[in-house]
Protein backbone atom coordinates (compact mmCIF):
# COMPACT_ATOMS: atom_id res chain seq x y z
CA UNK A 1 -19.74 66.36 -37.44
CA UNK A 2 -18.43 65.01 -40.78
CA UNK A 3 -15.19 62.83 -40.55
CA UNK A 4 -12.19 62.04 -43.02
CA UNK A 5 -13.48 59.20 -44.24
CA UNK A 6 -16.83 57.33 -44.79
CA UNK A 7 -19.83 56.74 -42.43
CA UNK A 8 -19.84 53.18 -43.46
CA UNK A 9 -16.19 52.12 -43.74
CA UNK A 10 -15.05 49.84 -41.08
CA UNK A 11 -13.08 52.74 -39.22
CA UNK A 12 -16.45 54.77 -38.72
CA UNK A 13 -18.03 51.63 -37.88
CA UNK A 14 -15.39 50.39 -34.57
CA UNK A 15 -15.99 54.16 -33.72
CA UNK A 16 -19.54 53.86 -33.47
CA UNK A 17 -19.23 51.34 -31.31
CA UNK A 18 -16.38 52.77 -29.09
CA UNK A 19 -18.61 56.10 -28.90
CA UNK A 20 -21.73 54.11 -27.30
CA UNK A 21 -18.77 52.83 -24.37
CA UNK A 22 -17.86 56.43 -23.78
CA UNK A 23 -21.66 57.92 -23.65
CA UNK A 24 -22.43 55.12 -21.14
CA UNK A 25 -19.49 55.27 -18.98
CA UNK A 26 -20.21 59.00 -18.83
CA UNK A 27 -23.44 58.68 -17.52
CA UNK A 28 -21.90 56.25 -14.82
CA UNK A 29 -20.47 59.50 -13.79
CA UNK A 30 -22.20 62.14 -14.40
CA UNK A 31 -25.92 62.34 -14.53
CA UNK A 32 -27.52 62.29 -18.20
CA UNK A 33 -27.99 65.65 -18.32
CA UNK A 34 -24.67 66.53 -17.66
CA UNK A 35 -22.77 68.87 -20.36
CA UNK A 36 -20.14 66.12 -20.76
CA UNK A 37 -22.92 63.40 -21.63
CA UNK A 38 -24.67 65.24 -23.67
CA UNK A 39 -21.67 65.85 -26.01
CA UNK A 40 -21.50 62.14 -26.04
CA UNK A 41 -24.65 61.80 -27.15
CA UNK A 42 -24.80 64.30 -29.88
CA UNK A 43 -21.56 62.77 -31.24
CA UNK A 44 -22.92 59.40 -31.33
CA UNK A 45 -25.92 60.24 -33.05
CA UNK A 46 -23.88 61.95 -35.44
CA UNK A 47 -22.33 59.15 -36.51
CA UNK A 48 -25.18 56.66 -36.35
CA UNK A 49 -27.55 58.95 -38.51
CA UNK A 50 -24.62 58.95 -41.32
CA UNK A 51 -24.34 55.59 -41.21
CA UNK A 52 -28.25 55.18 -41.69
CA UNK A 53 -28.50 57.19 -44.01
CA UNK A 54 -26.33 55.39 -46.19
CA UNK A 55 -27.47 51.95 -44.99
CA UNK A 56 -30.92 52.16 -43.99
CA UNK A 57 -30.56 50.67 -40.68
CA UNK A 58 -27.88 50.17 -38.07
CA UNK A 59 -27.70 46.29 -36.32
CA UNK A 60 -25.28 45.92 -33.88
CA UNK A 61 -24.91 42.75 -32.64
CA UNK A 62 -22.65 40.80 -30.05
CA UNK A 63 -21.41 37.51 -30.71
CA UNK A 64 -18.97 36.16 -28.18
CA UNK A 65 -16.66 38.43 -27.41
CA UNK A 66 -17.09 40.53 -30.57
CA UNK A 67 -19.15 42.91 -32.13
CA UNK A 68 -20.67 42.95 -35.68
CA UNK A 69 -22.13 45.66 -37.24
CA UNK A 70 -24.98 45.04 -39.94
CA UNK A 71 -22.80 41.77 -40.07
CA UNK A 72 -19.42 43.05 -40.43
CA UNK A 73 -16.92 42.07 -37.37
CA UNK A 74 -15.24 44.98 -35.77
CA UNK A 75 -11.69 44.88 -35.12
CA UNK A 76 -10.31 47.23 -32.39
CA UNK A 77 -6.95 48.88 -31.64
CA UNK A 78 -5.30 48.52 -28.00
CA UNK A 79 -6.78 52.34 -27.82
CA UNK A 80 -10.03 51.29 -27.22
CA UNK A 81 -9.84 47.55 -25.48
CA UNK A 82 -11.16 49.00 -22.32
CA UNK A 83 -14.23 50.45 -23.89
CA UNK A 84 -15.07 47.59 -26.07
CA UNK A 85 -14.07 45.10 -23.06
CA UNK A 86 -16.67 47.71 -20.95
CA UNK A 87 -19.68 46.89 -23.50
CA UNK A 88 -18.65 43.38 -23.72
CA UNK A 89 -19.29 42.78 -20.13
CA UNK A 90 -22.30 45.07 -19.91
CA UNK A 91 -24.18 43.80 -22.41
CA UNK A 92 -23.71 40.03 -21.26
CA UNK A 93 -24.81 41.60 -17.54
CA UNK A 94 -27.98 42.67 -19.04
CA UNK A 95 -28.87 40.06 -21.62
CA UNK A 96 -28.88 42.33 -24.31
CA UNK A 97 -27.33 41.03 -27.71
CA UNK A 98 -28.28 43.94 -30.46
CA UNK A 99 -29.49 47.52 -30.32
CA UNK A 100 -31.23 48.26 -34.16
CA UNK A 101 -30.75 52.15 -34.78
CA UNK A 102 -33.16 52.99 -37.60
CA UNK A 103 -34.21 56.68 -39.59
CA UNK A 104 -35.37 59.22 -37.66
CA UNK A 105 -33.01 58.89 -34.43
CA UNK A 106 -32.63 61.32 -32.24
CA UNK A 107 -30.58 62.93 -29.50
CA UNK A 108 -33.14 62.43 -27.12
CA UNK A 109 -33.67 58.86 -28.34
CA UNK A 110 -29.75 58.18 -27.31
CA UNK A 111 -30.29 60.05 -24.15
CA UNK A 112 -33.06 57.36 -23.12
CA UNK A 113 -31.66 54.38 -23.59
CA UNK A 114 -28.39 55.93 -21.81
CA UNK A 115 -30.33 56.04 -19.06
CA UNK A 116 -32.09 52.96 -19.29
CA UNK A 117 -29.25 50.88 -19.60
CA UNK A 118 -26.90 52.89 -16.97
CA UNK A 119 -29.76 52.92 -14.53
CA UNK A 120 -30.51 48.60 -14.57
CA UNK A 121 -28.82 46.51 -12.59
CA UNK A 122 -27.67 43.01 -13.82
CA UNK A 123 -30.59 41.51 -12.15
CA UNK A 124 -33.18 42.85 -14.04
CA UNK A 125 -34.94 40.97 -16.59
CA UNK A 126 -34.43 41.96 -20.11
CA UNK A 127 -38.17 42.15 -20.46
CA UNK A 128 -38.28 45.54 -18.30
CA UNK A 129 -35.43 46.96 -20.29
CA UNK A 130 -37.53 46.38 -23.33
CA UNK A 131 -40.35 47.96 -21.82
CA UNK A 132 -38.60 50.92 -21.19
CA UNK A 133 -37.37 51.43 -24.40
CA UNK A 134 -40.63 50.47 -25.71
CA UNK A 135 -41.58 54.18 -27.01
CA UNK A 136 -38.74 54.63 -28.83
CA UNK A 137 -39.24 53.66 -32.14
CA UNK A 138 -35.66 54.45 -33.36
CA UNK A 139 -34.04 51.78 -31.23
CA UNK A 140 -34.84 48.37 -30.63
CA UNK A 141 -33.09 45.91 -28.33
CA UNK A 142 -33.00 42.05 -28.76
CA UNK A 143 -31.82 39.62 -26.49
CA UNK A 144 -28.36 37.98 -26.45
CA UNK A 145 -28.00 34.89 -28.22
CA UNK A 146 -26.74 32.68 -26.12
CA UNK A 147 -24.32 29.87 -28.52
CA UNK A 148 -26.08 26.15 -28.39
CA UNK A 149 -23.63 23.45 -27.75
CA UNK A 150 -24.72 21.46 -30.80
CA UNK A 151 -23.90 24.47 -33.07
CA UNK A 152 -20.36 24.81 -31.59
CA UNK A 153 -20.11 21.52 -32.19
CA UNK A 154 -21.02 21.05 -35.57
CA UNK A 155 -18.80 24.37 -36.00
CA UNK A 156 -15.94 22.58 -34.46
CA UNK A 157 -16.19 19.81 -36.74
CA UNK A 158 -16.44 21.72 -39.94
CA UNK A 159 -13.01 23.71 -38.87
CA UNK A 160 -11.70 20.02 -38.10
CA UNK A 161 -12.64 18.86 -41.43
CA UNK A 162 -11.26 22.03 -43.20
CA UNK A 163 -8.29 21.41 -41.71
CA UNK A 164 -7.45 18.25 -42.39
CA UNK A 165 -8.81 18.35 -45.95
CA UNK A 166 -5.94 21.01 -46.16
CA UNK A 167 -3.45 18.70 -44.85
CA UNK A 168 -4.46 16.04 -47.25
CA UNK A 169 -4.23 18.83 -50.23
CA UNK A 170 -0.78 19.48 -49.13
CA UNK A 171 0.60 16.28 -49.10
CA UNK A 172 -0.88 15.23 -52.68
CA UNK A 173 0.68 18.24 -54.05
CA UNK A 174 4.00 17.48 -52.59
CA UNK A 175 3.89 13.83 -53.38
CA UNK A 176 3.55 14.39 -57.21
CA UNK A 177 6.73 16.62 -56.47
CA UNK A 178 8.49 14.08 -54.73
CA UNK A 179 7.44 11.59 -57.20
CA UNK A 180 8.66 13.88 -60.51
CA UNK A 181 5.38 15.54 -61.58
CA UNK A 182 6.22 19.06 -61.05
CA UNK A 183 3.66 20.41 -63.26
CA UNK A 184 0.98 20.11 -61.06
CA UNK A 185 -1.88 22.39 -60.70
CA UNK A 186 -3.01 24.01 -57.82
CA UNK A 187 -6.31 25.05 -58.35
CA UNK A 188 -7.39 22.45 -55.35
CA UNK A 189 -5.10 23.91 -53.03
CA UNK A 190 -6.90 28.01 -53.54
CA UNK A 191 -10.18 26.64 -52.93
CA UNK A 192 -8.67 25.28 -49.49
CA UNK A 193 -6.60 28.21 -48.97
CA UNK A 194 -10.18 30.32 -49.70
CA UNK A 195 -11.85 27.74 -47.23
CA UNK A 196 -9.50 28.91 -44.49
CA UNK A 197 -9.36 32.20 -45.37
CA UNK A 198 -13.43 31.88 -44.40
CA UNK A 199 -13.69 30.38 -41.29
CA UNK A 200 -10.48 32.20 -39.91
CA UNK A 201 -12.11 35.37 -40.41
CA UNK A 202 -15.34 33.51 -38.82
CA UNK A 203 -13.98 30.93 -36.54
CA UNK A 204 -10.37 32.03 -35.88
CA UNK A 205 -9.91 30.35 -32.43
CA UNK A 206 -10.99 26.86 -33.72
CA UNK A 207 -8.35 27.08 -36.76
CA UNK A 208 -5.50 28.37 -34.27
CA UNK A 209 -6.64 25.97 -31.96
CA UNK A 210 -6.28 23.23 -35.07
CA UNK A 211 -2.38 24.29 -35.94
CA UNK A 212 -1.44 24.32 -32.18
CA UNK A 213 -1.76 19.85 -32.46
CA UNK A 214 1.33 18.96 -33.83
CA UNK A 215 1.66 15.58 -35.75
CA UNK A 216 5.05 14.01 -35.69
CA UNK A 217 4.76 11.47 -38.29
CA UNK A 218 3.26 14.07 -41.37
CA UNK A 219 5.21 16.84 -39.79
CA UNK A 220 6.04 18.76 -43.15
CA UNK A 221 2.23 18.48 -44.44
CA UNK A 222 0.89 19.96 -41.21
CA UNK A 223 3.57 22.22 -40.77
CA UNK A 224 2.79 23.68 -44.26
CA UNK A 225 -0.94 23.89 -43.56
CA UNK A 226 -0.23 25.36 -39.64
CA UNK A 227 2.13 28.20 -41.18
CA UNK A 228 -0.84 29.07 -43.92
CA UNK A 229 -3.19 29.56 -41.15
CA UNK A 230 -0.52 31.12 -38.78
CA UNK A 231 -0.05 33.72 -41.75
CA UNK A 232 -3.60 34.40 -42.70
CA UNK A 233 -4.58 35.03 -39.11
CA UNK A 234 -1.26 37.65 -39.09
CA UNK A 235 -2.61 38.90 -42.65
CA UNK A 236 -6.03 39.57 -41.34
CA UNK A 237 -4.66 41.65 -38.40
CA UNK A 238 -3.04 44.04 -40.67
CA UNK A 239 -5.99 44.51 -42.59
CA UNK A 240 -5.28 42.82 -45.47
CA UNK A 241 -7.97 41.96 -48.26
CA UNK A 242 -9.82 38.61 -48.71
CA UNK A 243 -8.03 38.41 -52.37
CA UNK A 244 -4.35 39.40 -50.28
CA UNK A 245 -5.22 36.64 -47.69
CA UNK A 246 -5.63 33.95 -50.30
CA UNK A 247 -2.56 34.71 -51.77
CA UNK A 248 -1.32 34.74 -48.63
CA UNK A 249 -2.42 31.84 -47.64
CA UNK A 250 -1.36 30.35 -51.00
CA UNK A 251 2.77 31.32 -50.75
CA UNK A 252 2.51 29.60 -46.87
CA UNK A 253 1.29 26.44 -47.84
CA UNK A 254 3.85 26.13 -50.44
CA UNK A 255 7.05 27.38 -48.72
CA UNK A 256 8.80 24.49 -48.13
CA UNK A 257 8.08 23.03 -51.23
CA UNK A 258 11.64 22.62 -51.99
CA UNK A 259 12.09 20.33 -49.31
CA UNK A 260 10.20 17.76 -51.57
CA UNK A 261 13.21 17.37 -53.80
CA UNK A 262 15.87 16.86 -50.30
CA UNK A 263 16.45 13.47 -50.14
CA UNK A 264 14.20 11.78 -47.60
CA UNK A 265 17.47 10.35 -45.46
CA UNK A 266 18.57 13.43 -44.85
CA UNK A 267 14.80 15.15 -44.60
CA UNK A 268 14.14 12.19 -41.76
CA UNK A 269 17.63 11.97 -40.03
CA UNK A 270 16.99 10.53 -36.39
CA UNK A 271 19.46 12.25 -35.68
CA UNK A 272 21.27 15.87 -36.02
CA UNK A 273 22.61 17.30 -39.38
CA UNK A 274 26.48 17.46 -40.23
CA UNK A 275 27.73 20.56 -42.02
CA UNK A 276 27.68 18.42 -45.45
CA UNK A 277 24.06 17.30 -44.69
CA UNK A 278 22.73 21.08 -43.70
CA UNK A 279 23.80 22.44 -46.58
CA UNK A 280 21.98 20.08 -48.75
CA UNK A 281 18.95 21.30 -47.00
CA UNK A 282 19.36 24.94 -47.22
CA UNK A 283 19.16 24.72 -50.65
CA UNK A 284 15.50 24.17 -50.72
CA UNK A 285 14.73 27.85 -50.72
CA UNK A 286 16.12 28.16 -54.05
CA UNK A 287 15.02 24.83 -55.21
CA UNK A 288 11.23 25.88 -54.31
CA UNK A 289 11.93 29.00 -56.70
CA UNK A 290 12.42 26.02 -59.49
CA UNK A 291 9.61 24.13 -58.84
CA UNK A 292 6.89 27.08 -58.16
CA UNK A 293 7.92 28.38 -61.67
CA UNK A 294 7.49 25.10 -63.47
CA UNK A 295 3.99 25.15 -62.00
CA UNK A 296 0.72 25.21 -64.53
CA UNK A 297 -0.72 28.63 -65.77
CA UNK A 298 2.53 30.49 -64.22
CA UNK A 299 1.00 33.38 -62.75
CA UNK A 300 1.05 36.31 -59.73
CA UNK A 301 0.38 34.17 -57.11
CA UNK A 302 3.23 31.50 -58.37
CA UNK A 303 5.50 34.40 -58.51
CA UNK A 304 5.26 35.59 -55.26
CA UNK A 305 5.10 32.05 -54.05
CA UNK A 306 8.78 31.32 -55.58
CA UNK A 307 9.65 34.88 -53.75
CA UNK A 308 8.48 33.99 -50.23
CA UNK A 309 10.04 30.18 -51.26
CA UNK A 310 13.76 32.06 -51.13
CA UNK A 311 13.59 34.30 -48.62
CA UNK A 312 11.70 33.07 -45.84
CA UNK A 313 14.93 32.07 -44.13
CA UNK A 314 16.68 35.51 -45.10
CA UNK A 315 16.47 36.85 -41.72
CA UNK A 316 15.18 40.77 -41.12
CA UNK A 317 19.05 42.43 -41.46
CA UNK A 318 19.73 40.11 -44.18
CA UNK A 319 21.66 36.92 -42.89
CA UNK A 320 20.51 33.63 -42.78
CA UNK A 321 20.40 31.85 -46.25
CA UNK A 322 20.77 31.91 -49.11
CA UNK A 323 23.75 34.10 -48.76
CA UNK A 324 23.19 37.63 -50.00
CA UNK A 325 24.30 40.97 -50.53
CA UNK A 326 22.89 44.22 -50.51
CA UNK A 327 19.47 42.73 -50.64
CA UNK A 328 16.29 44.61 -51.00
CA UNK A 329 13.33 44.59 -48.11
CA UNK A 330 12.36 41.72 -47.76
CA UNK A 331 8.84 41.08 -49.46
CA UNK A 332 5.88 41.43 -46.46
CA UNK A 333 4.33 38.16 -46.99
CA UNK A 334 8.00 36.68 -46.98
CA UNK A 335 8.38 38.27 -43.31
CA UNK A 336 5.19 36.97 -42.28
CA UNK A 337 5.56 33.23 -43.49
CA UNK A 338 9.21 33.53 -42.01
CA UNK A 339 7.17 34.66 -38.14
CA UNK A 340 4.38 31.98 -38.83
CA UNK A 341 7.16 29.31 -39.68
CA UNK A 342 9.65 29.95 -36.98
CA UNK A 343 6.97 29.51 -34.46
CA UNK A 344 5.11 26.61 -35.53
CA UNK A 345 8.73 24.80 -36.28
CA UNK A 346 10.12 25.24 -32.52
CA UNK A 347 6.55 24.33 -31.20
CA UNK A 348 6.36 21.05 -32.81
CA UNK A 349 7.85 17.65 -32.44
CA UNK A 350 10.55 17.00 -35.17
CA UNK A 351 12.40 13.91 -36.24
CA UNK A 352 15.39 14.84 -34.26
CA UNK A 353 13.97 16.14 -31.29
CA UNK A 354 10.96 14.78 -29.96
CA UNK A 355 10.01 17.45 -27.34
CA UNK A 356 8.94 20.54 -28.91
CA UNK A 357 9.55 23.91 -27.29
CA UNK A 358 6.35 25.41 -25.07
CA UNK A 359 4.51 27.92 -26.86
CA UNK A 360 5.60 30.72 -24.27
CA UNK A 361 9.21 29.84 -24.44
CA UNK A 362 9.17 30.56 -28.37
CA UNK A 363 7.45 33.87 -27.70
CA UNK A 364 10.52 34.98 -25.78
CA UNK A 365 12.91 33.35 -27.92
CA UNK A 366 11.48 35.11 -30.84
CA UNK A 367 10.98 38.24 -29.16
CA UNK A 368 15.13 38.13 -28.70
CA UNK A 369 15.70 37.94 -32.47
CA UNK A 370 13.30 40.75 -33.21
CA UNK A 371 15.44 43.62 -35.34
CA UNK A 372 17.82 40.79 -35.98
CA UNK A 373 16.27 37.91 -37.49
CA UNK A 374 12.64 38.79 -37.15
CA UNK A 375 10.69 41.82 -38.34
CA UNK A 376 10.13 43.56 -34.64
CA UNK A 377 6.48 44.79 -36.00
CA UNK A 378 4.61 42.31 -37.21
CA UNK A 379 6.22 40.13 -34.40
CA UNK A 380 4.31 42.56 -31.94
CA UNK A 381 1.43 41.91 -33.92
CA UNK A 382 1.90 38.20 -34.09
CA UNK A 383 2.09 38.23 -30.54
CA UNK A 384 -1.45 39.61 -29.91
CA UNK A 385 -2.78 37.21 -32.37
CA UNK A 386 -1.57 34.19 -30.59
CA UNK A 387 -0.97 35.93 -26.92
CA UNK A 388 1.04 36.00 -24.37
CA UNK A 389 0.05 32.23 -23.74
CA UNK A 390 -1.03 30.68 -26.63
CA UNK A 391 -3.25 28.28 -27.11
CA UNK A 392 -2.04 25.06 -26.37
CA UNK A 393 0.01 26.51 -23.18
CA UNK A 394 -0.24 24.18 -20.07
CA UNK A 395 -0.70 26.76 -16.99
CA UNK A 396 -0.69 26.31 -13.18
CA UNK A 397 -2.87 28.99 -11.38
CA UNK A 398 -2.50 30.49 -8.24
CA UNK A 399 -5.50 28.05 -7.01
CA UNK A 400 -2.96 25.13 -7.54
CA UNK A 401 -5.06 23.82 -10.33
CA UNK A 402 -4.10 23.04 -14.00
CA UNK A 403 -5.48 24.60 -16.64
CA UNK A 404 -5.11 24.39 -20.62
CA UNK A 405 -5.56 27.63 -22.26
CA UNK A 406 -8.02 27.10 -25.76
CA UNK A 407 -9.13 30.27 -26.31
CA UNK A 408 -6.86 33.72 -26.36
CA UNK A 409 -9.11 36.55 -24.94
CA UNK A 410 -8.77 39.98 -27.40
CA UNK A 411 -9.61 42.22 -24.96
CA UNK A 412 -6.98 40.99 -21.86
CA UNK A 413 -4.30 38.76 -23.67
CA UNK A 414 -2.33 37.59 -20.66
CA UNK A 415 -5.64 36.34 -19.33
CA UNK A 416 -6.93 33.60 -21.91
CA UNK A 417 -10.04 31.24 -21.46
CA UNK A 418 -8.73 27.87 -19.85
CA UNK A 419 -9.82 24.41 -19.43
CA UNK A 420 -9.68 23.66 -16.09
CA UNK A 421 -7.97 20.07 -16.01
CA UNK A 422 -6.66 19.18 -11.94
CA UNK A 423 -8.19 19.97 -8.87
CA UNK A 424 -5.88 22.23 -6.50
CA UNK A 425 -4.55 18.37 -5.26
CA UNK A 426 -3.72 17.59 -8.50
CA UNK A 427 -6.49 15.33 -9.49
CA UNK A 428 -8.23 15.56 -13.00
CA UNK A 429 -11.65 16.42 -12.54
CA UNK A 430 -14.77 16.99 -15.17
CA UNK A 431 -13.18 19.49 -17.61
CA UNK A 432 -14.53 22.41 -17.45
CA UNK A 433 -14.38 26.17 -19.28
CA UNK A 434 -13.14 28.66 -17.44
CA UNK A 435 -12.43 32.87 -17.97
CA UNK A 436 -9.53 34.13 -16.47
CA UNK A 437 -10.94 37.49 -16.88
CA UNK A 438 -13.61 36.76 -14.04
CA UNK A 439 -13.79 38.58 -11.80
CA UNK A 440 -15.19 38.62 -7.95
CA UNK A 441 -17.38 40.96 -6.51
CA UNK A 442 -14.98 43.16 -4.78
CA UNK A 443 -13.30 43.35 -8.17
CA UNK A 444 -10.45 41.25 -7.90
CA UNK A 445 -9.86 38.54 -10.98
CA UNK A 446 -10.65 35.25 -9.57
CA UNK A 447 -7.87 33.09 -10.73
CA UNK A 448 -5.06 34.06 -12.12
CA UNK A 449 -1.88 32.14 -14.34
CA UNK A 450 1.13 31.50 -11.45
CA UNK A 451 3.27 30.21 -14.54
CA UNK A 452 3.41 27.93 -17.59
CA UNK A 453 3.76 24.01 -17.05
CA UNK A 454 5.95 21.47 -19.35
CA UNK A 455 2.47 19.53 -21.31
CA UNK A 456 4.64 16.80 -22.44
CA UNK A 457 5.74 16.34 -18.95
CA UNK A 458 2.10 16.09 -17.29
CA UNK A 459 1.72 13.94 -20.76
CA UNK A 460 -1.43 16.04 -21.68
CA UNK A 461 -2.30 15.03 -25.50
CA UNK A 462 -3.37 18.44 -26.69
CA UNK A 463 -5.60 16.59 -29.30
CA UNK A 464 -7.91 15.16 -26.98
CA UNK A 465 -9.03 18.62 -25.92
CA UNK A 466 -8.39 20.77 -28.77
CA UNK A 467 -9.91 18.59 -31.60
């Protein structure tokens, strides 16, 4: 069967994979003969002999809690969660980490390994499965790569080195602003920009993980750098390209530049702004428009940099400031910095208010402005990104213990990994990892979230875990 658009585009590609889900939950029903299986199967090889034909072979590989297919990461609609989430869990059960599809496969091939797979339980070794599938020389299984501590580590450190190599980029290039050098060039600042743009579409967790530690003495250098990766992450969920990204990635960093000519009494008040001193800061939209055109080799990117710089606090039906009238749509990347920045600015510490909002409680504030202030879309989409408790969020579950959630789960996003941090007394133990998707063996989840928890009151310093 020949479909609308190419056997290897990334579209064909997630459907591959949601296919094999729906020929092996079939077969949980029905026997592997049965009509309804065997439609399955005839499908599947379908599209997995058009995609070898144009690609030779066909590796599909889990990592995590993702698939990859002949290295390419598959990204999933909320159509298909359930089936990806199904050969997620099935291929952890049985140790099996890639299936190789290579020329000549068959219908019959398919139909084996259906009922290989179906037919194990989780106890059996992955030797016998091999064995099994050992006279079919169109298919190949290999076992699941299990991650090594010391990689994650040095992983972790890399993203922690990206990131504050970013931070440090930002600040020298608003320094020489503050200082009068507005001609600077920010050829330093892409290759960071293209340095996130990698490892979010590699290590996305870590980075997210890296903007949700606030730092109240450089607030505006880490704010910049959190509402670059913030937007990226949002970019990459609407399928924008690596080139789009960096650009991106680029207007983010840079759209509070025009803070850098605000004088610093009024940019570090203690305490809160009078009418005379707020409007002195709102113009630093416009003010950023100034400086991003003054920039070296004036090009696209500064362009649409000086374009997010002015509207990213026009709101979605046109308030906000600067004041305007009968404005057109607001650019995308403008609505995306002005999600990213809204969220990272009410979850952090600021010079005036020491206590930052919990991550949760700025989801449903922000979900209360959406169709006013903030585009009701890509806030929907923002909100899977980060999920329904975002990393960072202090939970209590209904175990009594504490838990830090450091990882949002794509497949269930009100059920994120946690860090288990208190006993069900309330004493810290040995932190440990923990899956809120677990689940028992009459099928019930094991733990689940009771509600969120104040961090700054239980004084848990995010950086000591997250870092």
């Amino acid at each position: 069967m020949k479909t609308a658009y190419r056997a290897d585009s990334p579209k064909a590609k997630g459907e591959m994979i949601n296919q094999l889900a729906v020929v092996l939950r079939s077969a949980e029903v029905h026997h592997v003969d049965n009509i309804a299986v065997t439609n399955a199967i005839s499908r599947l090889e379908a599209l997995v002999s058009e995609f070898v034909q144009l690609e030779n072979i066909l590796i599909l590989e889990l990592r995590g809690e993702f698939f990859f297919v002949n290295e390419f990461r598959i990204r999933y609609s909320s159509e298909v969660m359930i089936n990806f989430d199904y050969l997620v869990r099935l291929f952890k059960s049985l140790d099996v980490g890639t299936l190789v599809f290579q020329n000549d496969l068959s219908a019959a091939d398919i139909s084996v390994l259906t009922k290989v797979l179906v037919e194990a339980s989780s106890g059996v070794s992955f030797e016998v499965l091999q064995e099994k599938l050992s006279h079919v020389n169109s298919i190949q299984i290999e076992k699941l790569k299990h991650v090594i501590e010391a990689d994650l580590l040095d992983t972790r450190k890399m993203v922690k080195k990206t990131y504050f190599k970013a931070v440090s980029v930002a600040k020298s290039v608003m320094s020489s602003i503050r200082s009068g050098d507005e001609a600077v060039d920010l050829k330093k600042a892409k290759r960071m920009v293209v340095s996130m743009v990698n490892h979010i579409l590699d290590e996305e967790q870590l980075l997210l993980g890296m903007a949700s530690i606030k730092d109240y003495d450089e607030y505006t250098y880490h704010h910049s750098v959190n509402v670059s990766i913030f937007s990226i992450s949002l970019g990459q969920r609407l399928g924008l390209s690596m080139k789009q990204l960096t650009e991106l990635g680029m207007v983010a960093l840079f759209h509070d530049i025009g803070k850098m000519v605000i004088p610093t009494e009024i940019l570090n008040k203690p305490t809160r702004l009078n009418d005379e001193e707020w409007g002195v800061i709102k113009k630093h939209p416009v003010e950023g428009v100034r400086i991003l055109l003054k920039m070296k080799r004036l090009d696209y990117t500064s362009i649409r940099s000086a374009i997010v710089s002015f509207e990213h606090h026009i709101f979605y039906n046109n308030t906000g400031y600067p004041s305007v009238k009968k404005y057109p749509p607001l650019d995308l990347y403008s609505r995306i910095v002005s999600l990213a920045d809204q969220y990272d600015a009410m979850t952090s510490a600021r010079v005036y208010s020491r206590t930052p909002m919990s991550p949760d409680k700025a989801l449903n504030l922000m979900m209360k402005q959406a169709g006013t202030q903030l585009d009701p879309l890509l806030l929907q989409f923002f909100i899977n990104m980060v999920g329904v408790y975002p990393i960072g969020t202090l939970v209590m579950l209904d175990s009594n213990e504490l838990g830090l959630v450091y990882e949002i789960n794509p497949i269930f996003v009100d059920r994120p990994h946690i860090m288990i941090l208190t006993d069900r007394l309330g004493q810290r133990v040995t932190v440990h990892p923990f899956d809120l998707s677990n689940k028992n063996e009459e099928g019930a989840f094991q733990k689940s979230i009771v509600k969120t928890m104040d961090a700054n009151a239980y004084k848990v310093n995010l950086a000591e875990y997250l870092l």
